[in-house]
Protein backbone atom coordinates (compact mmCIF):
# COMPACT_ATOMS: atom_id res chain seq x y z
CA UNK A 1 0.00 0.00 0.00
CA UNK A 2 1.19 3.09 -1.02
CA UNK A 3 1.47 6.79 1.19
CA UNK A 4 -1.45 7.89 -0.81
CA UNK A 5 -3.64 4.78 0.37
CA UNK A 6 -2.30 4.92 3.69
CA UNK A 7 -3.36 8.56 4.34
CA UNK A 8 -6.25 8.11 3.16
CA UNK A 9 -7.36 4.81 4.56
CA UNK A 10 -6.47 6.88 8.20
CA UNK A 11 -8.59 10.14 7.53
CA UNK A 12 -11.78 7.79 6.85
CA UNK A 13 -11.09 5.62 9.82
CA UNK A 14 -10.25 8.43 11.82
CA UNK A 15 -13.62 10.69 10.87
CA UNK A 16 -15.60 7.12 11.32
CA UNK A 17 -14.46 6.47 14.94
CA UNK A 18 -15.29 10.38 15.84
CA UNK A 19 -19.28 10.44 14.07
CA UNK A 20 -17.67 12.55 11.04
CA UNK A 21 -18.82 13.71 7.46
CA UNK A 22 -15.94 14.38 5.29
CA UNK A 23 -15.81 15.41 1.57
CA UNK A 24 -12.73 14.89 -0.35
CA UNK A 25 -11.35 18.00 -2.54
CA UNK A 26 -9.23 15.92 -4.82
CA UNK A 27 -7.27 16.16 -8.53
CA UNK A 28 -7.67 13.96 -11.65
CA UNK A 29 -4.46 12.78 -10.53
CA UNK A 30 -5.56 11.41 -7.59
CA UNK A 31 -8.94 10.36 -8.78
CA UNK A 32 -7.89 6.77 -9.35
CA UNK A 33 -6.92 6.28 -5.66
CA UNK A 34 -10.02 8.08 -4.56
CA UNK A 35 -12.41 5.77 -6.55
CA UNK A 36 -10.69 2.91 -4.96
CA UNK A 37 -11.77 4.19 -1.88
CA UNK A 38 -15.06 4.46 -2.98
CA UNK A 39 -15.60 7.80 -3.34
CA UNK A 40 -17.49 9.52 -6.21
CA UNK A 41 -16.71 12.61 -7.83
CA UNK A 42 -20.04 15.05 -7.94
CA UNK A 43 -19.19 17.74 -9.87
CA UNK A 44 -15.84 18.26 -12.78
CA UNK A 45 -12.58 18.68 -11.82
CA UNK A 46 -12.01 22.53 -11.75
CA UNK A 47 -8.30 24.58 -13.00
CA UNK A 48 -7.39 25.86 -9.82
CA UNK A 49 -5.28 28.46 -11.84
CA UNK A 50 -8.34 29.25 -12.72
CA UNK A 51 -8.93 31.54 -9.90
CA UNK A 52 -6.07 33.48 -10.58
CA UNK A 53 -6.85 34.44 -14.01
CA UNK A 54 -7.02 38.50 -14.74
């Protein structure tokens, strides 16, 4: 298992054992490890430079 998986395999347990919702603000790079997870992207990836644009 990888540090990726690891990490996030201990925020869900971690926000399960306290009563927590949690969201995930990922990247399309990490969308593969967050669909193995289980998690399900609602809405498109967004260009965070995006937000800097003049």
């Amino acid at each position: 298992m990888g540090v990726g998986s690891r990490l996030l395999e201990w925020g869900v347990k971690k926000a399960d054992e306290e009563g927590l919702d949690i969201y995930l603000d990922g990247s399309k790079m990490g969308a593969a490890l967050y669909e193995k997870f289980g998690w399900v992207a609602k809405r498109e990836f967004m260009d965070p430079d995006a937000w800097f644009s003049e």
